[in-house]
Protein backbone atom coordinates (compact mmCIF):
# COMPACT_ATOMS: atom_id res chain seq x y z
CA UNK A 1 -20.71 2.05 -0.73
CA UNK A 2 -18.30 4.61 -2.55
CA UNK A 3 -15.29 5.07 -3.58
CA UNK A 4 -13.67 6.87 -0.82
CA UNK A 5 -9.99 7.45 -1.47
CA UNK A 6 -8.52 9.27 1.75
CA UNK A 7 -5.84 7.59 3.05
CA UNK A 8 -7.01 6.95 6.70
CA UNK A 9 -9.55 4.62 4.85
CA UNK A 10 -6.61 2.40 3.76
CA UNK A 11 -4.22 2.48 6.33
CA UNK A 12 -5.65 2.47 9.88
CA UNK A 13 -4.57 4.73 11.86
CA UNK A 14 -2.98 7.20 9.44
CA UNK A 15 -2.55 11.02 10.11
CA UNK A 16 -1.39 14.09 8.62
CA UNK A 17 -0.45 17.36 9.19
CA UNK A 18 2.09 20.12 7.34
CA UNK A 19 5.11 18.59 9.14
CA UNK A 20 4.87 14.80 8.13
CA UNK A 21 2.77 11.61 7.95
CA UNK A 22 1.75 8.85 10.69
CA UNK A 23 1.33 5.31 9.70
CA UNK A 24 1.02 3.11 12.96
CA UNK A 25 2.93 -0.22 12.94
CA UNK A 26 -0.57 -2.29 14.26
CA UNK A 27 -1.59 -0.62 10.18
CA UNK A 28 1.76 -2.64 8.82
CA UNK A 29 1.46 -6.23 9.13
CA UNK A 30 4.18 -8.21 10.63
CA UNK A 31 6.48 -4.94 11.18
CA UNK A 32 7.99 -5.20 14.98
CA UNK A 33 8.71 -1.39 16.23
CA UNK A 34 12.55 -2.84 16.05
CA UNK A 35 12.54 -3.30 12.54
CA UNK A 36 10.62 0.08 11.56
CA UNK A 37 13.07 2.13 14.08
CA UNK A 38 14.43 5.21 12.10
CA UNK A 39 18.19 4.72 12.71
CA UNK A 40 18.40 0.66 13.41
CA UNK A 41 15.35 -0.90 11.20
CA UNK A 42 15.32 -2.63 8.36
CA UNK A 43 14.04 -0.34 4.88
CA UNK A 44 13.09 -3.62 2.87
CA UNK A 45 10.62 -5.07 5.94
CA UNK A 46 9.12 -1.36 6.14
CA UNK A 47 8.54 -1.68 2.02
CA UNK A 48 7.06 -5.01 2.38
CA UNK A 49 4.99 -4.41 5.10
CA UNK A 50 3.36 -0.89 3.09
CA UNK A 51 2.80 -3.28 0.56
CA UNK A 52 1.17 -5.80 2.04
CA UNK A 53 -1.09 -3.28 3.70
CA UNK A 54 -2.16 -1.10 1.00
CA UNK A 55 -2.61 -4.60 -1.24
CA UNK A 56 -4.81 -5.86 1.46
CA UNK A 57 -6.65 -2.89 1.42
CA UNK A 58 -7.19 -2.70 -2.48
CA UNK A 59 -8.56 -6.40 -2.53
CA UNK A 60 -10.93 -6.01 0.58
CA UNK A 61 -12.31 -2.91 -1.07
CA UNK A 62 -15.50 -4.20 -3.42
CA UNK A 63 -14.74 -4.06 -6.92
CA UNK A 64 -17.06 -1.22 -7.73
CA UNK A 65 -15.45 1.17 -5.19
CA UNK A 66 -11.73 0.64 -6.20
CA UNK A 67 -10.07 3.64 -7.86
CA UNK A 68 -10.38 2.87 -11.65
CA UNK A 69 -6.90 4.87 -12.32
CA UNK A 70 -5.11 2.81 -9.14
CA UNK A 71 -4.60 -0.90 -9.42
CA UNK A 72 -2.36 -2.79 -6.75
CA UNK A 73 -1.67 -6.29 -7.61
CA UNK A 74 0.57 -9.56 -5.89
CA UNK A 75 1.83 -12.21 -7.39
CA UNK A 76 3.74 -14.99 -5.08
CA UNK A 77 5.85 -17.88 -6.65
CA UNK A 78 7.20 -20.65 -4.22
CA UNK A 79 10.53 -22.32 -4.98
CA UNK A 80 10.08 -25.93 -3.22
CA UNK A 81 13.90 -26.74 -3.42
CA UNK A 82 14.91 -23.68 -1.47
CA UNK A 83 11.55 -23.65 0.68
CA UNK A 84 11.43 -19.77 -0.11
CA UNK A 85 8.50 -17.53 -1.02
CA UNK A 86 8.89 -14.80 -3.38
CA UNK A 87 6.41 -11.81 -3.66
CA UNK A 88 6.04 -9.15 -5.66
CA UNK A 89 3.76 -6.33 -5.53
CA UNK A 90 2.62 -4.39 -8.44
CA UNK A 91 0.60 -0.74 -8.37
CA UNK A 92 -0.41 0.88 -11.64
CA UNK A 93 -1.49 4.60 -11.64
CA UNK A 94 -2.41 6.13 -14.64
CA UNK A 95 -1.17 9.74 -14.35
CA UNK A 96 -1.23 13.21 -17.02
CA UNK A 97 2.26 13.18 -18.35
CA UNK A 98 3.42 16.83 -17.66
CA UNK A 99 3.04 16.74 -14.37
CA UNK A 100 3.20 13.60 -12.98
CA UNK A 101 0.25 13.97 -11.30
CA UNK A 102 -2.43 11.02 -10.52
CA UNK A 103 -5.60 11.55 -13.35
CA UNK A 104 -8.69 12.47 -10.82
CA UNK A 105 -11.34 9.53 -10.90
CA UNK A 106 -14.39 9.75 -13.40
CA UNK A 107 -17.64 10.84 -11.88
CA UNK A 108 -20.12 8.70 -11.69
């Protein structure tokens, strides 16, 4: 397969148009409608949740057809004494430093 890098491919479900994105809570794993609701949610469960998704996605893409200039990464850590899990999700884009801008992918 190929690299395909639209973002429907990552997030199911996801649509665009000149007014806004759509990401669909069944694309965000363990997000409940009440805790992605605009006015009432919760920001750091929405955050966590996009994380989790687009990591999920990276990894289940095979390693030839992952963006060479995008890199998501997780690393958990479990504290025993507190029975907590921490995560923490890491994405590295290389991008041209005038603009900002991601650096397109190399042809093949």
């Amino acid at each position: 397969m190929a690299m395909n890098l639209a973002p429907s491919h990552w997030l199911t479900g996801y649509s665009a148009d000149s007014n806004g994105i759509t990401i669909p809570l069944s694309a965000l794993p363990g997000l409940s409608a009440a805790e992605a609701d605009a006015t009432n949610g919760d920001i750091r469960k929405v955050a966590r949740a996009l994380c989790a998704a687009l990591h999920k996605a990276y990894i289940e893409e095979a390693a030839a057809d992952r963006p060479a200039r995008m890199e998501i990464s997780r690393n958990t850590s479990v504290d025993e004494s507190t029975d907590s899990t921490t995560r923490i999700y890491q994405a590295r884009f290389q991008v041209a430093v005038a603009e900002e801008e991601v650096v397109d992918e190399p042809s093949a």
